[in-house]
Protein backbone atom coordinates (compact mmCIF):
# COMPACT_ATOMS: atom_id res chain seq x y z
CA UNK A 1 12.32 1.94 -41.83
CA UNK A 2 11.86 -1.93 -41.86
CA UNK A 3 9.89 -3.31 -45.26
CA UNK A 4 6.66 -3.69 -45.18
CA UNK A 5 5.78 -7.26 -44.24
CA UNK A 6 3.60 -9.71 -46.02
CA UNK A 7 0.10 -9.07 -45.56
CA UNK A 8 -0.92 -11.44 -42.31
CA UNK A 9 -4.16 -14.09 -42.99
CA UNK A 10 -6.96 -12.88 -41.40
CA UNK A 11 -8.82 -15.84 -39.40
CA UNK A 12 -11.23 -15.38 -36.82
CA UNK A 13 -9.41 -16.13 -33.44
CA UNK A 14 -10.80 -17.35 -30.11
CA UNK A 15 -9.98 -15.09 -27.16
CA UNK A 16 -11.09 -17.93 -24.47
CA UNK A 17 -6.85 -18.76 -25.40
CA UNK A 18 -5.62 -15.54 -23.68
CA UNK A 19 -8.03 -15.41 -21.00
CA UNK A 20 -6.36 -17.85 -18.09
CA UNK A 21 -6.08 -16.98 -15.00
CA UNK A 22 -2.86 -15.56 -14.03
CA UNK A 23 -2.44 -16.79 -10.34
CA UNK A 24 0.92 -14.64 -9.57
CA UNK A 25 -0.49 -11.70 -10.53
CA UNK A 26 -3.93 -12.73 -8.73
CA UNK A 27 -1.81 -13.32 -5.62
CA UNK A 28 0.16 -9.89 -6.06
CA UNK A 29 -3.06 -7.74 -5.75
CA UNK A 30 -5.34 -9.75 -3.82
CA UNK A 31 -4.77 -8.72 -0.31
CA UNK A 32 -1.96 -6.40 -0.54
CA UNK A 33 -2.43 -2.44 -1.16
CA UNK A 34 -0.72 -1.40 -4.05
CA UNK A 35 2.97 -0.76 -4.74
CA UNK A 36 4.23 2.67 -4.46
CA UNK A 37 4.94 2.58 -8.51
CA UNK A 38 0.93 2.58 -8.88
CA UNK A 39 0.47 5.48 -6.42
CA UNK A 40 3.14 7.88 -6.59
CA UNK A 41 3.18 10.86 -9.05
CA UNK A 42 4.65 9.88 -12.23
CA UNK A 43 7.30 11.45 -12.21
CA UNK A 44 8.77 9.29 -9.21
CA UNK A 45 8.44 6.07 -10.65
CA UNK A 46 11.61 5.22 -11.47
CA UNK A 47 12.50 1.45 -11.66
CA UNK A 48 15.77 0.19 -12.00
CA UNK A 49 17.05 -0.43 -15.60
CA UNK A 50 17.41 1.17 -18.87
CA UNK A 51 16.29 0.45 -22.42
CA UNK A 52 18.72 0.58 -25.52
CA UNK A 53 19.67 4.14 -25.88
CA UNK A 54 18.64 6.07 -28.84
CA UNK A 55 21.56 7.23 -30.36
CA UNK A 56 22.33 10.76 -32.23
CA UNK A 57 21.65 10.72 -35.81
CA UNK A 58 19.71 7.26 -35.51
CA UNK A 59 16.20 6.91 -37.43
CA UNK A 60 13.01 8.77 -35.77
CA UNK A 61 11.06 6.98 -33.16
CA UNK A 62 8.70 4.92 -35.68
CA UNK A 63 4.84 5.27 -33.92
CA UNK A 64 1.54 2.68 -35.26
CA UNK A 65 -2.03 3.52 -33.83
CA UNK A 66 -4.22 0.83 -33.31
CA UNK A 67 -7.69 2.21 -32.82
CA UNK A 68 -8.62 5.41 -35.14
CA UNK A 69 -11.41 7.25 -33.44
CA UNK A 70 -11.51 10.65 -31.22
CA UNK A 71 -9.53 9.43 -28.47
CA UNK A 72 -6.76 7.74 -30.86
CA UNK A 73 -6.43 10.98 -32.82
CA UNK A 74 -5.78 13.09 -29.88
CA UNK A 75 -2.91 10.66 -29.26
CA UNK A 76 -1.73 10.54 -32.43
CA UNK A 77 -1.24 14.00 -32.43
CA UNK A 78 0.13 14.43 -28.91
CA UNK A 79 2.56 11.87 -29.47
CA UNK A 80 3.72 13.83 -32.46
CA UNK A 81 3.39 17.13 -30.42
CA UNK A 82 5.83 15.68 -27.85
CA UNK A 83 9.25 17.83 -29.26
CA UNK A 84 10.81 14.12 -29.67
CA UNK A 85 12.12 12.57 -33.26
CA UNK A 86 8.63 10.73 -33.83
CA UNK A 87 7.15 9.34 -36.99
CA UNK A 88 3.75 8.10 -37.21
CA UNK A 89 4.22 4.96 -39.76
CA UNK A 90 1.30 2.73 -39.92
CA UNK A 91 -2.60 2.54 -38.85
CA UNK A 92 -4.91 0.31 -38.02
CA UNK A 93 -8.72 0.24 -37.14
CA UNK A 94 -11.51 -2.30 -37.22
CA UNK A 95 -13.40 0.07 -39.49
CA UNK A 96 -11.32 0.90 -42.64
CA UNK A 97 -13.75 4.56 -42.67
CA UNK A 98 -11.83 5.40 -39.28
CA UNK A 99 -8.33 4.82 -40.73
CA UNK A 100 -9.27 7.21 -43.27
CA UNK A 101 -11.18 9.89 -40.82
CA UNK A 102 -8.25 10.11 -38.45
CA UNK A 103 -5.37 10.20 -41.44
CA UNK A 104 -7.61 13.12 -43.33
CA UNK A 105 -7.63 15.10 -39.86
CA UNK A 106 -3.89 14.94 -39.14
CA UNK A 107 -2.77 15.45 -42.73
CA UNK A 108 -5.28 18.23 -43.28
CA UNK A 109 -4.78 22.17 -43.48
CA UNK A 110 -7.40 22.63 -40.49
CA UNK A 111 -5.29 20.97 -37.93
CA UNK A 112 -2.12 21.88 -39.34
CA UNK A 113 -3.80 25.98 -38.76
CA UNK A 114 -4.96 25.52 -35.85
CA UNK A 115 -1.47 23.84 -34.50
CA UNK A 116 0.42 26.79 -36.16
CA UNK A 117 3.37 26.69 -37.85
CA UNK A 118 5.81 26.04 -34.90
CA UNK A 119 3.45 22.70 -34.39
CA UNK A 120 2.77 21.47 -37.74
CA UNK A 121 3.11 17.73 -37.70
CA UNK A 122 2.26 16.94 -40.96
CA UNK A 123 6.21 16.34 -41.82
CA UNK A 124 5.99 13.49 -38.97
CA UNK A 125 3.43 11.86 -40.79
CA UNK A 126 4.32 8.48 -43.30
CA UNK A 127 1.51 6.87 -43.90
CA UNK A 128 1.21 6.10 -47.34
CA UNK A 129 -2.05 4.00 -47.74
CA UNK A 130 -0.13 0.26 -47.70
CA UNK A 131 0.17 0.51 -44.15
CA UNK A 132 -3.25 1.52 -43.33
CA UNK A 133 -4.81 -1.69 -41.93
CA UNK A 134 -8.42 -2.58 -41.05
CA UNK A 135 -10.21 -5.02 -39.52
CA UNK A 136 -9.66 -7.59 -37.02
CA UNK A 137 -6.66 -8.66 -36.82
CA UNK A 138 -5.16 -5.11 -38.12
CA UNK A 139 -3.26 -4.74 -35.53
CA UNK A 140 -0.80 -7.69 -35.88
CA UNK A 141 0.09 -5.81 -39.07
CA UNK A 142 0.78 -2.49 -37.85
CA UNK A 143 2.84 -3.72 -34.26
CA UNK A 144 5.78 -4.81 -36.29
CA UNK A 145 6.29 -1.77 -37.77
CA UNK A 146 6.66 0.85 -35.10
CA UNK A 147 8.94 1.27 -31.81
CA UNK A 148 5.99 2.22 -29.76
CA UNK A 149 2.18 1.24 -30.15
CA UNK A 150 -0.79 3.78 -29.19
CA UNK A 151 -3.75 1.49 -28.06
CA UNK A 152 -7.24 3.18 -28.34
CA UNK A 153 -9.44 0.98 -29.31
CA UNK A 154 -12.85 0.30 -27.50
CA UNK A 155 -11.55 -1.20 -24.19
CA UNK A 156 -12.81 -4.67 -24.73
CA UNK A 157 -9.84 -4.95 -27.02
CA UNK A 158 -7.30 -3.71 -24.63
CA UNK A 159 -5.49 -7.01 -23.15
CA UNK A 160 -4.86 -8.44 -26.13
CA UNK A 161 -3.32 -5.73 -28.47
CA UNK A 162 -1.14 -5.07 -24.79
CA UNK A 163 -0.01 -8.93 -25.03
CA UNK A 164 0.96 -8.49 -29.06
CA UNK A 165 2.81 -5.26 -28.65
CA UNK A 166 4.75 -6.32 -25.22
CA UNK A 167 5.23 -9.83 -26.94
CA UNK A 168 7.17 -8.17 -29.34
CA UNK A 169 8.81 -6.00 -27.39
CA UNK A 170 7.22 -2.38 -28.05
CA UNK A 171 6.65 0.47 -25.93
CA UNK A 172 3.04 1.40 -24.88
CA UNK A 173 1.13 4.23 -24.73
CA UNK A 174 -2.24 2.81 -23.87
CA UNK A 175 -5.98 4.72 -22.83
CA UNK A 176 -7.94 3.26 -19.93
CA UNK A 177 -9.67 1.62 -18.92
CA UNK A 178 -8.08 -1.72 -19.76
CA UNK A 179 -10.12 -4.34 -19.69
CA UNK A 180 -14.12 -5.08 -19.39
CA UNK A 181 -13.90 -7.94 -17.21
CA UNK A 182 -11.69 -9.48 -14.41
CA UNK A 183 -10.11 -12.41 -17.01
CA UNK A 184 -9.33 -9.16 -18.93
CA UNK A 185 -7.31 -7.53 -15.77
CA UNK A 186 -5.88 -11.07 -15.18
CA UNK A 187 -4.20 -10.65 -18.67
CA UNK A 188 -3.01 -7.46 -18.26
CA UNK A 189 -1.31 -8.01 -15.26
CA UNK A 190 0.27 -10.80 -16.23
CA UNK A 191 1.60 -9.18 -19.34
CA UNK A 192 2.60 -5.88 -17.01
CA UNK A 193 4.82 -8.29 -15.70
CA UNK A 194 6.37 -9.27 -18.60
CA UNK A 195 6.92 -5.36 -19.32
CA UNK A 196 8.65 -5.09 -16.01
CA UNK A 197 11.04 -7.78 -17.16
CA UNK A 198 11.64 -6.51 -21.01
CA UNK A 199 12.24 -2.70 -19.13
CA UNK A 200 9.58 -1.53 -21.83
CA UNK A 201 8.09 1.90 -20.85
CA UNK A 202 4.22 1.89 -20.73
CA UNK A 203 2.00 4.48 -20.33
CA UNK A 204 -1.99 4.81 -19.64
CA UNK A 205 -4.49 6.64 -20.33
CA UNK A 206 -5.15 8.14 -16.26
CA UNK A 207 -3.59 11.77 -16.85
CA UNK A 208 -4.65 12.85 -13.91
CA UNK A 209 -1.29 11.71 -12.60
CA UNK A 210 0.45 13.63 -15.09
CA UNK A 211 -1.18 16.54 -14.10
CA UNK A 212 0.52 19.50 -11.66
CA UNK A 213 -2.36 20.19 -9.61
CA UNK A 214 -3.05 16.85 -8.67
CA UNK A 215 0.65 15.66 -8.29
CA UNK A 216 0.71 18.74 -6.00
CA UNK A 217 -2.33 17.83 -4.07
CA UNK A 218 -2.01 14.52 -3.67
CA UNK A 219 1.64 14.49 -2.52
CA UNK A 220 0.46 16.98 0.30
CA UNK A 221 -2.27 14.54 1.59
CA UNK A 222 0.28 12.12 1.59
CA UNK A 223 2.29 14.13 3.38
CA UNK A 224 -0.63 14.28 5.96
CA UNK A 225 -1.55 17.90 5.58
CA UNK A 226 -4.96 16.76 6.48
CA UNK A 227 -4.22 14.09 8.74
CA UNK A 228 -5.26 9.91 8.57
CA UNK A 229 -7.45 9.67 5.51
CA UNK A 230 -11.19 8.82 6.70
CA UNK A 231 -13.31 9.91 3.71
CA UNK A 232 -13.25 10.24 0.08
CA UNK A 233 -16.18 11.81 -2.36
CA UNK A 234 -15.53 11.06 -6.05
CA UNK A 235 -18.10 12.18 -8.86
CA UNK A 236 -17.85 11.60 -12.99
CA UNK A 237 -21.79 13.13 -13.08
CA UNK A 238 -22.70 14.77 -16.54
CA UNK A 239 -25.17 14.27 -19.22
CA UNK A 240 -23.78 11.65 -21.14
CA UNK A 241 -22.33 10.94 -24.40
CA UNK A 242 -22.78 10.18 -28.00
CA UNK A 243 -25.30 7.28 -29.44
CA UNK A 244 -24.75 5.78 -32.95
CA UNK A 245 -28.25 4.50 -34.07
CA UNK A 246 -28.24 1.18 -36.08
CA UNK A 247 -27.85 1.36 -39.91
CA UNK A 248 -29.77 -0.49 -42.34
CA UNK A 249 -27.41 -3.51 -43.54
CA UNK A 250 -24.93 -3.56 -40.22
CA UNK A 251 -24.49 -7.18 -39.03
CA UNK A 252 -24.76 -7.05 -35.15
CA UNK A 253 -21.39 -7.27 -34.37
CA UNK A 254 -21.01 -4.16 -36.50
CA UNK A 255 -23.18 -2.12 -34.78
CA UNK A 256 -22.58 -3.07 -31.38
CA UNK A 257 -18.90 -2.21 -32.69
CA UNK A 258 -20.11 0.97 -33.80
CA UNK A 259 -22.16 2.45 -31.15
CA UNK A 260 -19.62 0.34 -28.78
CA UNK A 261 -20.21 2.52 -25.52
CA UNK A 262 -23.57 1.00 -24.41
CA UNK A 263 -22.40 -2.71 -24.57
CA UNK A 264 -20.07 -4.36 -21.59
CA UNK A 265 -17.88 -6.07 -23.43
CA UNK A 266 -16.78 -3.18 -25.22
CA UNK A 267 -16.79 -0.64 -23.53
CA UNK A 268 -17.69 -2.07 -19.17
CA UNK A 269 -20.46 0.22 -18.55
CA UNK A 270 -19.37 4.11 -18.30
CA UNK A 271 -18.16 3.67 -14.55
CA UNK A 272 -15.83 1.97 -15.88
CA UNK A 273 -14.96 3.32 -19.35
CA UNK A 274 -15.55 7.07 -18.26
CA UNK A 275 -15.65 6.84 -13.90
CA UNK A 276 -12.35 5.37 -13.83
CA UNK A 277 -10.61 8.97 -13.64
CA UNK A 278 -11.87 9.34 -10.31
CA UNK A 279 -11.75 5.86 -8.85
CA UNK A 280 -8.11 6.28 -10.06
CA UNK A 281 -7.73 9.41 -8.10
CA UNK A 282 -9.48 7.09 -4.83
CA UNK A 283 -7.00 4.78 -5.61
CA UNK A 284 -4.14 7.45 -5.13
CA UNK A 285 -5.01 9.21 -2.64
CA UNK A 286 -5.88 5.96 -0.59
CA UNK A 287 -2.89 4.44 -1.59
CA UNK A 288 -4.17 0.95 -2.19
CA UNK A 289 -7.35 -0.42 -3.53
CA UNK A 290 -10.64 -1.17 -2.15
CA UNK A 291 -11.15 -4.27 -0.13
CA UNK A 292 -14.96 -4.37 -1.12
CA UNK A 293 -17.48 -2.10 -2.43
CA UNK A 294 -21.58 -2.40 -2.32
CA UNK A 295 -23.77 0.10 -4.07
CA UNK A 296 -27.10 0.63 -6.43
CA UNK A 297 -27.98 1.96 -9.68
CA UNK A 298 -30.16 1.55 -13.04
CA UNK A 299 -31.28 2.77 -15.91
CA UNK A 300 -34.04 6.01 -15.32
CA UNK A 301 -33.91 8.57 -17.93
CA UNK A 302 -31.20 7.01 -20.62
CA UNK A 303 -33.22 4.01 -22.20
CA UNK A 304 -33.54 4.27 -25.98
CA UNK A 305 -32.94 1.47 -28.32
CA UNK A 306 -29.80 2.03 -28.80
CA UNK A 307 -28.73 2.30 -25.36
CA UNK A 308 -28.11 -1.24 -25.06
CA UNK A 309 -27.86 -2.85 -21.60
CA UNK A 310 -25.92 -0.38 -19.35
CA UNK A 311 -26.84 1.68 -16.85
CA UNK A 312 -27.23 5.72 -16.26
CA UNK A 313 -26.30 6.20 -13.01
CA UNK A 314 -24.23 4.10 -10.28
CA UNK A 315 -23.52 5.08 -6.43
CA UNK A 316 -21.10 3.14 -4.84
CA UNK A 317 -19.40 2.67 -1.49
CA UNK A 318 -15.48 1.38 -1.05
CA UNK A 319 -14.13 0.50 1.65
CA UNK A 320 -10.50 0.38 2.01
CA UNK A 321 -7.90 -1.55 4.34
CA UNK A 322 -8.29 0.32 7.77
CA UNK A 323 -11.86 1.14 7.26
CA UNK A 324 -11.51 4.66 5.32
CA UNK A 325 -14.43 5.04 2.90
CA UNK A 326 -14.87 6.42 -0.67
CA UNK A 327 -18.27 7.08 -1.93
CA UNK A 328 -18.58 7.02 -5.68
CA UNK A 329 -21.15 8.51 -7.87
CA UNK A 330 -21.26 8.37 -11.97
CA UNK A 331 -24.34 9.85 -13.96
CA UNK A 332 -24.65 9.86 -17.48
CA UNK A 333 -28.36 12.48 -16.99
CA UNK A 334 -28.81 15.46 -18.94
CA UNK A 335 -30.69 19.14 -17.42
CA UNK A 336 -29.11 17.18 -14.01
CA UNK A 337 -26.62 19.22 -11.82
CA UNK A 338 -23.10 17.89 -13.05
CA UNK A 339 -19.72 17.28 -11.39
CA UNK A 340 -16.48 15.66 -11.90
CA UNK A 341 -14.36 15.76 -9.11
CA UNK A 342 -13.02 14.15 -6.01
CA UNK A 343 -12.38 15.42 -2.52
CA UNK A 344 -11.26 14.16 1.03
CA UNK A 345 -11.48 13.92 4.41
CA UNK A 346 -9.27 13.52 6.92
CA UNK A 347 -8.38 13.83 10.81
CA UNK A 348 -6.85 17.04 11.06
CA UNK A 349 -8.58 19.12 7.64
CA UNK A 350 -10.38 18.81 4.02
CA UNK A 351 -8.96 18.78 0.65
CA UNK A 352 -12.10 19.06 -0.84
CA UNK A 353 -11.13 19.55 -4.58
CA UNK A 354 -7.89 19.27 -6.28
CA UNK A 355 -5.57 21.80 -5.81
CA UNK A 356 -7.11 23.12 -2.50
CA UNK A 357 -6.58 22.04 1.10
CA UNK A 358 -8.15 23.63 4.37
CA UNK A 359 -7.27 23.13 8.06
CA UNK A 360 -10.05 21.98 10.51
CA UNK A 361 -10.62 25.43 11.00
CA UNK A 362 -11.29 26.04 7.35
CA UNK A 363 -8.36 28.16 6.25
CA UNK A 364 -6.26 27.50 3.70
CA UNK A 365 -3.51 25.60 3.84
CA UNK A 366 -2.23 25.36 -0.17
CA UNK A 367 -3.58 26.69 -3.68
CA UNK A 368 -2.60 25.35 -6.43
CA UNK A 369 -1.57 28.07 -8.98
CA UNK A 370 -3.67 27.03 -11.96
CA UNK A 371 -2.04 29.61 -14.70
CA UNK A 372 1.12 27.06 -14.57
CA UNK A 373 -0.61 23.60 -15.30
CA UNK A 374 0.28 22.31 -18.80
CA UNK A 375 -2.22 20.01 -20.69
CA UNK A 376 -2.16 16.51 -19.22
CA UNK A 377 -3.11 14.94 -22.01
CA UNK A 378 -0.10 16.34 -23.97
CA UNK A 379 2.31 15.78 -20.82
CA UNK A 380 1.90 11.51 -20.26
CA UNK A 381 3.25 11.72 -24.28
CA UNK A 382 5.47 14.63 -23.32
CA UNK A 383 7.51 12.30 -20.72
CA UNK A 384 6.89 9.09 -21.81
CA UNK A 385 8.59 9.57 -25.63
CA UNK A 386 11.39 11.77 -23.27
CA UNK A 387 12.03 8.82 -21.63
CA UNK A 388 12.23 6.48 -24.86
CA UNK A 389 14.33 9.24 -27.00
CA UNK A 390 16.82 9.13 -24.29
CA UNK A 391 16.84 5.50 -23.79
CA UNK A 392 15.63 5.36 -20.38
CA UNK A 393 12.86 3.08 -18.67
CA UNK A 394 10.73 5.17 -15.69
CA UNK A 395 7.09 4.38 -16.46
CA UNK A 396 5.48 1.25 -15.30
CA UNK A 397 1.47 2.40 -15.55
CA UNK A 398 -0.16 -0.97 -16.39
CA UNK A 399 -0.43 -2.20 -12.60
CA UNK A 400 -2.19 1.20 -12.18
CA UNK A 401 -4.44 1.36 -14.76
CA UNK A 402 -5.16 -2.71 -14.32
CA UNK A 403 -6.04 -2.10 -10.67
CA UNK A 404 -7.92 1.37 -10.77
CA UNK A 405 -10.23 -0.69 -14.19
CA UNK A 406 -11.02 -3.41 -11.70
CA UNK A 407 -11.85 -0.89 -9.03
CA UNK A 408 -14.55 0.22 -11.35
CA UNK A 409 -15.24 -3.14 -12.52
CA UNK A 410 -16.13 -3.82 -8.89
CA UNK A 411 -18.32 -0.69 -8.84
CA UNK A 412 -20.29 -2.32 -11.53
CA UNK A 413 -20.21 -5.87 -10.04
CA UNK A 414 -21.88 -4.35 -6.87
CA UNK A 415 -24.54 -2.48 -9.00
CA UNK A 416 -25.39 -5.22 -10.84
CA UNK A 417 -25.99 -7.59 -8.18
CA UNK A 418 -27.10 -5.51 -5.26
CA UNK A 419 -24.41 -7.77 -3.17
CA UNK A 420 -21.47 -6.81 -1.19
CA UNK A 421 -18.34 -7.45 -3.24
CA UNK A 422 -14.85 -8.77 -2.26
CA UNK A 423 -12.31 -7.52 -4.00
CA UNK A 424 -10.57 -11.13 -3.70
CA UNK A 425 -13.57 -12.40 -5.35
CA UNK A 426 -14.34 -9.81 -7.58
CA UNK A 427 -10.77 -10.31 -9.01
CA UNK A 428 -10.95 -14.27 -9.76
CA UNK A 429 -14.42 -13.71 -11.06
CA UNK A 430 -14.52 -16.66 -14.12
CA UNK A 431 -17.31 -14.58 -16.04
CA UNK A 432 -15.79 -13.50 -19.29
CA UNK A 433 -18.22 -11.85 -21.38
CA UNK A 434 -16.19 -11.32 -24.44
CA UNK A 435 -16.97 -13.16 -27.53
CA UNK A 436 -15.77 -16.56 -28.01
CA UNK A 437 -14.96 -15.52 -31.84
CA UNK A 438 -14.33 -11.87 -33.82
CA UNK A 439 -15.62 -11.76 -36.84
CA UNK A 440 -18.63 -9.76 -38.87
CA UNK A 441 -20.52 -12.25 -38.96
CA UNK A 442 -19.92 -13.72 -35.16
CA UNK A 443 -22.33 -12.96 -32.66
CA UNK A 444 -21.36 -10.79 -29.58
CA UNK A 445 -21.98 -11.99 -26.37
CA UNK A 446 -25.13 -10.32 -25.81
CA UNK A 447 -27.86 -10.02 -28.46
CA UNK A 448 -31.17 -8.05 -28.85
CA UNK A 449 -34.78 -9.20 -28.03
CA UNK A 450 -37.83 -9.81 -30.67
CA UNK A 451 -37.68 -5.68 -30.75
CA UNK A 452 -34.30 -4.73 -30.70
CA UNK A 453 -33.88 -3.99 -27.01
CA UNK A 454 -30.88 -6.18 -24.73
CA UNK A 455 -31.76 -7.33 -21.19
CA UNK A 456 -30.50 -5.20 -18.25
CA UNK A 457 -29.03 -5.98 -15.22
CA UNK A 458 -31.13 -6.75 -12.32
CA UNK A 459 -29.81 -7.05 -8.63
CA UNK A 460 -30.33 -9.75 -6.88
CA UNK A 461 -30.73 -11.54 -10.38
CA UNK A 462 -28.16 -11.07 -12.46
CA UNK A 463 -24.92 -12.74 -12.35
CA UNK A 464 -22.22 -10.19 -12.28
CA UNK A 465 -19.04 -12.21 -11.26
C-alpha cells in the first residue's frame, strides 16, 4: 500500500471553475441518438483497449468510498462481495458520524452473520481510523489511495468527485443519477471522454442493465419481437422516502446536507434521483434519447417543512426521433396504488413488463425464467472488478448514465415550467443551481422563508433552464 499522504488544506472551493460548457460533448448528444455503448446490454460493450494487467501475486485491488450512507454501504460491501482480490482502504464522507456508521456496519458481527462465513468480508477491510476522512474536500484525500473509487454521495456532488478520480486515473464505480443540472451533465461528459481516452473502466449506478431479465427482454425488442417501437409506459410510483427534520444548532447548509433528498441541488427532485431507473430503461429500449418532453406536476399530499421545494408527483411525455412516445409517471404518495415498471408497444405485439412479451394476438412469445436472475446490484461490481482483476477495459457507463440523468432532468425542466422542452436546449441550459462556495457556513443556493418553508416551482413562472 502507498503511505499515507499529508493531510490536504481544506479551503472552501468555487464550483462555477468546473462548470463550463463542454461544446464537443454538447455537439455529441445534441441531435444524434445515442451510441450503441449506452444502449446495449452490458455485457456487449466492449471497446477497444486494455488497462495494465493485474498480475499474479501482485497487491489486492486497493478500494476508497466517497459518500458513507445506505447506498455507499451496499457498495462497499458488494464490491467486497465480488470474489476479486479487493481491499477497502480509506473513507470519506461530509459527515464524520457517517464514516463511522458505515465502518461499524461492515466491521460488525451482524453483517459478518448474516453474510455467513463463506462471505465474511471483514478480512478485506483496512481502515484503520487515519484514513477515515470527513468533510468537504474528503475526498481528495481518500482518491489517491485506492485503484478504484465508489462515488455515492448525494448526486449534486457527482461531476466533480468523477473529474478528481478520472484526473488521476482511477476506476469508477459510480450511483446515478449524476448530476442535478445540465452544467453538471456537461462535466460529466466531458470527463467520460477523458475515461474513454485513459481506457479506465467506469461503472453506474443503472443495474437494470446488469440485470438477466431485462438484458433478455430488451435484446428481444430489439430484435423486433414486437415490431417498430410506437409506445412506452414507465412508472417509479410509491409512497416516498425518508425525511430528516432539522436539528437544533445545524447551520443550513448542514441540514439541507442532511435531509439532502428534498433540495435540487442535491439530490434533482426524485424523478431524477429515484425515476431515472425507468427513464433509463426508455432510453434502452428506444435506443436514443428524447428529442423533447412536456408534462405537469406539483406538490399535493407531500408538503411538510421539511420537504423543501420538490415536487410529489410528475407525468411526463417524451417524444423520441421518429415520433415514438414514452409516457412517464413518478409519485412519491403514500395509501396510493404503487408501481415501478416499464412496458411497450409496438407494431406487431406488447412487452408489457420486463421479462414478458405477447404477440398481437396476446400469446406469449418469451418468459423470462425468474429463479435464474442473480442480484443486480451485486452483478455491475461482480463484472466490473472482473474486468479490472484481469486487466481488461469493457465498461464505458458514464455516457449512459449522463444521458438517461438529463432525460430526467428534462422531465423536471418540463414540470417546472409547464413548457415544451428541447432536448438541444434543455442540454445547454446555463442555470446552475449549485452553490457558488462549500462550506458550513456557506449558504446553499436556495434558502427558507420568514417560517422555514422554500419556494416551489410554479409553471409558467419559474425559470427551469
Amino acid at each position: 500500500m502507498r503511505s499515507r499522504p499529508s493531510a490536504l488544506p481544506t479551503p472552501a472551493f468555487d464550483r462555477r471553475d468546473f462548470v463550463k460548457a463542454s461544446a464537443a460533448a454538447l455537439g455529441s448528444l445534441a441531435v444524434t441518438p445515442l451510441a450503441a455503448t449506452a444502449s446495449a446490454p452490458a455485457l456487449s460493450r466492449l471497446p477497444e483497449g486494455r488497462i495494465v494487467p493485474k498480475q499474479p501475486g501482485s497487491a489486492p485491488i486497493r478500494v476508497g468510498l466517497i459518500g458513507c450512507g445506505g447506498r455507499g454501504t451496499g457498495a462497499a460491501v458488494q464490491a467486497l462481495s465480488s470474489g476479486q482480490d479487493v481491499q477497502l482502504v480509506a473513507m470519506a464522507d461530509a459527515f464524520s458520524d457517517k464514516v463511522d456508521s458505515c465502518y461499524g456496519h461492515i466491521t460488525g458481527e451482524d453483517l459478518a452473520s448474516d453474510l455467513g462465513p463463506d462471505g465474511d468480508i471483514r478480512g478485506l477491510i483496512d481502515v484503520p481510523e487515519s484514513r477515515r476522512f470527513a468533510g468537504f474536500d474528503a475526498y481528495k484525500q481518500v482518491i489517491p489511495l485506492a485503484d478504484v473509487v465508489i462515488l455515492t454521495t448525494p448526486p449534486g456532488f457527482r461531476p466533480m468527485h468523477f473529474e478528481a478520480a478520472i484526473d488521476a486515473g482511477k476506476q469508477v464505480f459510480m450511483e446515478k443519477p449524476v448530476a442535478t443540472d445540465a452544467p453538471g451533465i456537461r462535466k460529466v461528459l466531458e470527463v467520460h471522454q477523458k475515461a474513454v481516452e485513459k481506457k479506465l473502466n467506469v461503472v453506474v449506478g443503472l443495474q437494470r442493465h446488469y440485470q438477466k431479465v431485462y438484458r433478455g427482454w430488451v435484446d428481444r425488442i430489439h430484435a423486433g419481437m414486437i415490431g417498430d417501437l410506437v409506445l412506452g409506459r414507465v412508472y417509479w410510483n410509491s409512497g416516498g422516502v425518508w425525511v430528516r427534520p432539522r436539528e437544533e444548532g445545524q447551520t443550513e447548509m448542514e441540514y439541507q446536507m442532511r435531509n439532502w433528498y428534498y433540495f435540487n441541488w442535491l439530490c434533482g427532485d426524485h424523478i431524477v434521483e429515484q425515476h431515472i431507473h425507468n427513464l433509463d430503461v426508455g432510453n434502452w429500449v428506444m435506443d436514443g434519447h428524447p428529442v423533447r418532453a412536456q408534462g405537469q406536476g406539483g406538490r399535493q399530499v407531500r408538503d411538510g417543512i421539511d420537504h423543501g421545494e420538490i415536487y410529489d408527483h410528475h407525468s411526463v411525455e417524451l417524444e423520441y426521433e421518429g415520433g415514438a412516445r414514452v409516457l412517464s409517471q413518478c409519485r412519491h404518495m403514500p395509501d396510493c396504488m404503487n408501481r415501478v415498471s416499464e412496458g411497450f408497444h409496438g407494431t406487431n405485439g406488447t412487452a408489457p413488463r420486463p421479462g414478458l412479451i405477447l404477440s398481437s394476438s396476446g400469446s406469449v412469445l418469451w418468459e423470462h425464467d425468474d429463479s435464474d436472475d442473480p442480484n443486480p446490484y451485486q452483478v455491475e461490481h461482480d463484472e466490473l472488478f472482473e474486468a479490472i482483476a484481469s486487466g481488461e477495459y469493457h465498461y464505458s457507463d458514464a455516457k449512459m448514465g449522463a444521458v438517461a440523468t438529463m432525460t430526467a432532468i428534462l422531465g423536471r425542466m418540463a414540470t417546472y415550467s409547464g413548457r415544451v422542452v428541447e432536448w438541444d436546449e434543455a442540454l445547454a441550459s446555463d442555470l446552475d443551481i449549485m452553490p457558488a462556495t462549500y462550506a458550513w457556513d456557506a449558504p446553499p443556493p436556495v434558502l427558507p422563508d420568514a417560517h422555514g418553508r422554500y419556494a416551489i416551482p410554479r409553471p409558467g413562472l419559474t425559470r427551469a433552464l
